[in-house]
PDB file of N, CA and C in Angstrom:
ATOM      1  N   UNK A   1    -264.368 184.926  52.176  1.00  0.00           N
ATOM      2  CA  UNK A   1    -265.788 184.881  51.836  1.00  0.00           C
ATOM      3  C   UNK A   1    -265.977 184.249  50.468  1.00  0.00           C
ATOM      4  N   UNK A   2    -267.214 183.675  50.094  1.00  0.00           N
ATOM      5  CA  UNK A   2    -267.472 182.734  49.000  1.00  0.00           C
ATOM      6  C   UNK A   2    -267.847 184.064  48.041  1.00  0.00           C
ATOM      7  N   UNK A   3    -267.834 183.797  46.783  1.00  0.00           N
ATOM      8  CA  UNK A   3    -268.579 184.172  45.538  1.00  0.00           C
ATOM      9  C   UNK A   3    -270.130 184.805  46.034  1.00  0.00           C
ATOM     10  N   UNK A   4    -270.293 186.094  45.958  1.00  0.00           N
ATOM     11  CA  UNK A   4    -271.957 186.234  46.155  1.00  0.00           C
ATOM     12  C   UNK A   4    -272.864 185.378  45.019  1.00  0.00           C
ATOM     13  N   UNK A   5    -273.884 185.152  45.311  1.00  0.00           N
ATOM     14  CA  UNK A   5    -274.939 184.697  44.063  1.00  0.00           C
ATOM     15  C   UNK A   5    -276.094 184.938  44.291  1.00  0.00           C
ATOM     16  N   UNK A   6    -276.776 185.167  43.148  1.00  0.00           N
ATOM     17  CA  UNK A   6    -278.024 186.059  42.694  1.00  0.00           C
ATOM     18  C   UNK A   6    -277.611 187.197  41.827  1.00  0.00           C
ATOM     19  N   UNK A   7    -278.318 187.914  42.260  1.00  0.00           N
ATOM     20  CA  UNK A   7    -278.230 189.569  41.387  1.00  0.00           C
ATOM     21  C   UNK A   7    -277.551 190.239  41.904  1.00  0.00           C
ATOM     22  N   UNK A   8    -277.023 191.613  41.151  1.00  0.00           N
ATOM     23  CA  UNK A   8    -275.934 192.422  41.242  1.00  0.00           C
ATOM     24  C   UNK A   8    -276.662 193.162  41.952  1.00  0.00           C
ATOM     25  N   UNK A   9    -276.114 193.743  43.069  1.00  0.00           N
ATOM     26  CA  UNK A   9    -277.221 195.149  43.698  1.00  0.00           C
ATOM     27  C   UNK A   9    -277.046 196.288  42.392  1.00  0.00           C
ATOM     28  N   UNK A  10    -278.057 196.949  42.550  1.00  0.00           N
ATOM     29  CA  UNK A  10    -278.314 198.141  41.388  1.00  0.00           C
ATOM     30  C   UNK A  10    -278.255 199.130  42.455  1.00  0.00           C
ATOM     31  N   UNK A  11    -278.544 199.456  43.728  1.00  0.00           N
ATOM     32  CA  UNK A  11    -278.818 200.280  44.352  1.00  0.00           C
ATOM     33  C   UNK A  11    -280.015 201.097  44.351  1.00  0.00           C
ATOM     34  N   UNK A  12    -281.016 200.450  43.873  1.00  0.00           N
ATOM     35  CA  UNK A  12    -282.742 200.773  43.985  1.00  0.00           C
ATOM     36  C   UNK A  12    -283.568 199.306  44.671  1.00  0.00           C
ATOM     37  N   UNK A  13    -284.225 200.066  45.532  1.00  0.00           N
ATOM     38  CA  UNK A  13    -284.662 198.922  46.809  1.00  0.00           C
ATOM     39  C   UNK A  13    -286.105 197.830  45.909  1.00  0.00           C
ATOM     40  N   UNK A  14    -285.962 196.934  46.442  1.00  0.00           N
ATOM     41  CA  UNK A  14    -287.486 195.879  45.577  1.00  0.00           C
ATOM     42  C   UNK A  14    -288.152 196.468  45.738  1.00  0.00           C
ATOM     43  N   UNK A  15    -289.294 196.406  45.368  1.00  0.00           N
ATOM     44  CA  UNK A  15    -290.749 196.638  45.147  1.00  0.00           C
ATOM     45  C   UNK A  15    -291.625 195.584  45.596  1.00  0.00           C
ATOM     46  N   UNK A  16    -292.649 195.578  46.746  1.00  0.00           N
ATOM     47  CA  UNK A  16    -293.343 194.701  47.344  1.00  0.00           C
ATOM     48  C   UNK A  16    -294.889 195.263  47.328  1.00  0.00           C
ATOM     49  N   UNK A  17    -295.449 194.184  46.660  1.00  0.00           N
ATOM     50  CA  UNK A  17    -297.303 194.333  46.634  1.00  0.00           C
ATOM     51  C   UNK A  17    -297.429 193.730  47.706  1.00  0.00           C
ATOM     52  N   UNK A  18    -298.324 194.344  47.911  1.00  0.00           N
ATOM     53  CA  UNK A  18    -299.740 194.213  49.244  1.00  0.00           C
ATOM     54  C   UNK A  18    -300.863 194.303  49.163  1.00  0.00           C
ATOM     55  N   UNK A  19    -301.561 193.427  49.903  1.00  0.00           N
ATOM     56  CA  UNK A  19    -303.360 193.440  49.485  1.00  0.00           C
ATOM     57  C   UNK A  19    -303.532 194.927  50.420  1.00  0.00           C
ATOM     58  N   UNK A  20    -304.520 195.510  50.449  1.00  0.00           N
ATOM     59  CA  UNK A  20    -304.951 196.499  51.996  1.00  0.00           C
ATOM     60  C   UNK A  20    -306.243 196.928  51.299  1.00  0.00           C
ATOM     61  N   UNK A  21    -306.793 197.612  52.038  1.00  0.00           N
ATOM     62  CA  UNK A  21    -308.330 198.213  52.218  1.00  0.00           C
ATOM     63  C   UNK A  21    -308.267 199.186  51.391  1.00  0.00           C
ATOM     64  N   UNK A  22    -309.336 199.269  50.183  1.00  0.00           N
ATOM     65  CA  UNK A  22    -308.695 200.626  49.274  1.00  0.00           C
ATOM     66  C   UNK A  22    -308.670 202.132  49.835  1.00  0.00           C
ATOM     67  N   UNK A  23    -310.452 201.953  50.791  1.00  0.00           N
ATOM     68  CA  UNK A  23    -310.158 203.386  51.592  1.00  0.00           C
ATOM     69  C   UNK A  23    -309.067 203.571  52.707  1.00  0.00           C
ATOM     70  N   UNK A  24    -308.606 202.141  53.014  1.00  0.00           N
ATOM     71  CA  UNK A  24    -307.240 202.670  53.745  1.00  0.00           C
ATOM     72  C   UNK A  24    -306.182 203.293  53.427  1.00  0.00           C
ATOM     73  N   UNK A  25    -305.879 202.661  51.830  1.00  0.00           N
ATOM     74  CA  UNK A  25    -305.079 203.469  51.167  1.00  0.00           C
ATOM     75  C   UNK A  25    -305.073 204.249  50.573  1.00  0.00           C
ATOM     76  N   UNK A  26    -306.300 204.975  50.663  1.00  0.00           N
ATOM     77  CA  UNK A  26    -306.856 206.376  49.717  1.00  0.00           C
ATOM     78  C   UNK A  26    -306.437 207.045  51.262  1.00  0.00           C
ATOM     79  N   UNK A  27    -307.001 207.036  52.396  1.00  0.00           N
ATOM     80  CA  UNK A  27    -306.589 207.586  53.675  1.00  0.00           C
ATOM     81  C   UNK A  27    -304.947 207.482  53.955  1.00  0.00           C
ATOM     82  N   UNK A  28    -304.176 206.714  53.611  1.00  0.00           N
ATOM     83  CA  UNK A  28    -303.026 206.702  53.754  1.00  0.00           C
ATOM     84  C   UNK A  28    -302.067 207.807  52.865  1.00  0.00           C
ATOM     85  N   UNK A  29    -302.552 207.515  51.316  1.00  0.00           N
ATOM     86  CA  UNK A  29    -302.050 208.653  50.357  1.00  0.00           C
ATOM     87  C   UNK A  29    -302.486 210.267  50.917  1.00  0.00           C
ATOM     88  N   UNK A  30    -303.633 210.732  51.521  1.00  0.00           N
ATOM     89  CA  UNK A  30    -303.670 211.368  51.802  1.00  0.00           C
ATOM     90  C   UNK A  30    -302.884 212.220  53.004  1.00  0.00           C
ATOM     91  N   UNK A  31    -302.475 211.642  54.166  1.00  0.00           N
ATOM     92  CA  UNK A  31    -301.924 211.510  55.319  1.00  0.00           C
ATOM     93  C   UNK A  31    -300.322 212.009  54.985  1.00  0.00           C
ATOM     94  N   UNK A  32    -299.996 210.978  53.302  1.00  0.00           N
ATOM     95  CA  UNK A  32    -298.659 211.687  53.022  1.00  0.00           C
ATOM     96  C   UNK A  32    -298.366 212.878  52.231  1.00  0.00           C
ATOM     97  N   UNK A  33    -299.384 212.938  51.302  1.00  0.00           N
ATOM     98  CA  UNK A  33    -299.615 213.915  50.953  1.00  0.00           C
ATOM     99  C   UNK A  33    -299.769 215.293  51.821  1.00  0.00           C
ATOM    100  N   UNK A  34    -299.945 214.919  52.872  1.00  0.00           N
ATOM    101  CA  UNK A  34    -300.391 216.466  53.478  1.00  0.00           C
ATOM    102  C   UNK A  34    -299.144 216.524  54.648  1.00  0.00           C
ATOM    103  N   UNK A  35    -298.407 215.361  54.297  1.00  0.00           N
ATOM    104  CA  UNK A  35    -297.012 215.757  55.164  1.00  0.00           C
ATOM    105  C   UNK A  35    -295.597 215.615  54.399  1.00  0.00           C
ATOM    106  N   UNK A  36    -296.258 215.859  52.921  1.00  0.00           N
ATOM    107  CA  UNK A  36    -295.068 215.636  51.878  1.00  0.00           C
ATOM    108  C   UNK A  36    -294.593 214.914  51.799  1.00  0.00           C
ATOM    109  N   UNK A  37    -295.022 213.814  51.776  1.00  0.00           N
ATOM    110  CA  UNK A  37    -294.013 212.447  51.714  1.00  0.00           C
ATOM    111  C   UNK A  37    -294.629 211.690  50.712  1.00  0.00           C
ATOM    112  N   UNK A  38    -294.016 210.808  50.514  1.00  0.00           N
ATOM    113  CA  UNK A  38    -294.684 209.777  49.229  1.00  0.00           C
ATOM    114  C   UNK A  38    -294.813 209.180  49.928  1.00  0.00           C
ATOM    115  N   UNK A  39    -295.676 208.002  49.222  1.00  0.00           N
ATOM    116  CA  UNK A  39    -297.354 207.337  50.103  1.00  0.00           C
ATOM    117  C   UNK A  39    -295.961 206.111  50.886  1.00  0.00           C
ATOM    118  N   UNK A  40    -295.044 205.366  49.908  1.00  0.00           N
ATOM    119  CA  UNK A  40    -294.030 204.666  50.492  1.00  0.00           C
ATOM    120  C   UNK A  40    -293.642 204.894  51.721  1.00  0.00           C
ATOM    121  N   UNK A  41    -292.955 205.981  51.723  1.00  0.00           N
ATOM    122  CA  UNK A  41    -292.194 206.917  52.448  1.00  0.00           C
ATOM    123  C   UNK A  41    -292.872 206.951  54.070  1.00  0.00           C
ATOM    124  N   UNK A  42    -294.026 207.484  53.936  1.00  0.00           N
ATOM    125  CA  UNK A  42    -294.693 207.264  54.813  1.00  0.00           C
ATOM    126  C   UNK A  42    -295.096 205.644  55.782  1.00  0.00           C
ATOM    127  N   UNK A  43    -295.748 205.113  54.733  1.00  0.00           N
ATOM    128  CA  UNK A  43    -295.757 203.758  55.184  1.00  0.00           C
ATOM    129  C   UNK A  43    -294.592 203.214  55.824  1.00  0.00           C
ATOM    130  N   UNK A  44    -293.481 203.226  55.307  1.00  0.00           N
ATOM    131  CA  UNK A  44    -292.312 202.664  56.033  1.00  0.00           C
ATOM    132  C   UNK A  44    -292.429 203.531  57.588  1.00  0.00           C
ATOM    133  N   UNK A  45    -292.581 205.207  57.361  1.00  0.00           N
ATOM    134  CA  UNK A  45    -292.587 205.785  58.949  1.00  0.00           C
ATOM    135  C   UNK A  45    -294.083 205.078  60.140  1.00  0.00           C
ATOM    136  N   UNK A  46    -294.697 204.742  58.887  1.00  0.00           N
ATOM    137  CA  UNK A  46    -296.332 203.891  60.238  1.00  0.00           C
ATOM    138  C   UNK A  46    -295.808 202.611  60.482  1.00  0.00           C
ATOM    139  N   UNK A  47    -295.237 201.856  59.917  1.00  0.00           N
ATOM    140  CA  UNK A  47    -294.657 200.762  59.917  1.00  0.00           C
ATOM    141  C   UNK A  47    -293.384 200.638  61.652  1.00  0.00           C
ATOM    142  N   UNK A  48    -292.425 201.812  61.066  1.00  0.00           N
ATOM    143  CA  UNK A  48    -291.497 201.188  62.082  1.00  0.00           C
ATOM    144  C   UNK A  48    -292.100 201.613  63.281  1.00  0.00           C
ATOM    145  N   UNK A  49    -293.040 203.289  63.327  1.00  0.00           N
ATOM    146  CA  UNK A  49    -293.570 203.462  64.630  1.00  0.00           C
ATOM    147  C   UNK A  49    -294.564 202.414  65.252  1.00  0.00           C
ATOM    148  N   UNK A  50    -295.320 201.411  64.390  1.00  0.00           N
ATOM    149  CA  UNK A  50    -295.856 200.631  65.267  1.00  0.00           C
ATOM    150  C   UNK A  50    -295.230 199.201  65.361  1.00  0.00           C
ATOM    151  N   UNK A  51    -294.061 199.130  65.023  1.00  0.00           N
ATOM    152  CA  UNK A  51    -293.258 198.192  65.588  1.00  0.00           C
ATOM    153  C   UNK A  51    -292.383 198.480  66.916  1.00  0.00           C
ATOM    154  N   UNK A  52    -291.637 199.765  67.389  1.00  0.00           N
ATOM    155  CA  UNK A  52    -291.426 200.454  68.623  1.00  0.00           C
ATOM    156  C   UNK A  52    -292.390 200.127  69.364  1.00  0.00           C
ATOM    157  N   UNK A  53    -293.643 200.827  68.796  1.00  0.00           N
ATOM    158  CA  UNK A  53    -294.807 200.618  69.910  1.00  0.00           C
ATOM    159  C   UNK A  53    -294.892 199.621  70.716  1.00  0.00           C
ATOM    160  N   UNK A  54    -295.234 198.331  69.427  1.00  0.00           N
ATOM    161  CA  UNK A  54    -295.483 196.847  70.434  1.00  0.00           C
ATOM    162  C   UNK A  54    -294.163 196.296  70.800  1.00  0.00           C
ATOM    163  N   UNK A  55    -292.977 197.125  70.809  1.00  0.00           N
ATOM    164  CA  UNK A  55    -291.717 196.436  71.551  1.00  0.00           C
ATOM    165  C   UNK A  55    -291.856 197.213  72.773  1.00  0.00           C
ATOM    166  N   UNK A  56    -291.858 198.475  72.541  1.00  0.00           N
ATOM    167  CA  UNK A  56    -292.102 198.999  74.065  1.00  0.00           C
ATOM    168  C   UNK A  56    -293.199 198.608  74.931  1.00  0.00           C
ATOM    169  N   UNK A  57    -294.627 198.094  74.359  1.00  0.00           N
ATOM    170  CA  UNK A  57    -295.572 197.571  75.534  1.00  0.00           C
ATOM    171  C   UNK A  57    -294.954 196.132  76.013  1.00  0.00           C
ATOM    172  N   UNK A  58    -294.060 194.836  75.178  1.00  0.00           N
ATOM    173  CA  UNK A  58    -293.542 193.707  75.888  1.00  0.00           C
ATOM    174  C   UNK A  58    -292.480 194.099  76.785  1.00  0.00           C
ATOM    175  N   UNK A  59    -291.410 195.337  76.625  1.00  0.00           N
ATOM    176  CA  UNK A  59    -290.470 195.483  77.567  1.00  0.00           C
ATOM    177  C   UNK A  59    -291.259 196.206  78.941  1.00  0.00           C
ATOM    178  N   UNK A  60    -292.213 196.961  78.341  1.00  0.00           N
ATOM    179  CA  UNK A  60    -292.866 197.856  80.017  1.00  0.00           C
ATOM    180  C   UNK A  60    -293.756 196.639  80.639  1.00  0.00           C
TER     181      UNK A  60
END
């Protein structure tokens, strides 16, 4: 294998901005909040469940 290049992993994941709807994300913080999760945390769990979703409606 070649030389990696770029940056050293640190072992803390990037950080990615996003535009979104502010009351969406006042509704979103809330949602994790009331299931203990940080607002991230969460998002990543709405995220992959509606990616399953629309893989399971092209395979059915």
């Amino acid at each position: 294998m070649g030389q990696r290049k770029g940056r050293p992993r640190t072992g803390i994941k990037p950080n990615t901005s996003i535009r979104v709807d502010l009351d969406i994300l006042h509704q979103a913080r809330i949602a994790a909040v009331t299931q203990k999760k940080t607002l991230g945390r969460w998002l990543e769990e709405a995220i992959m469940e509606k990616i399953e979703r629309e893989q399971g409606r092209k395979e059915g």
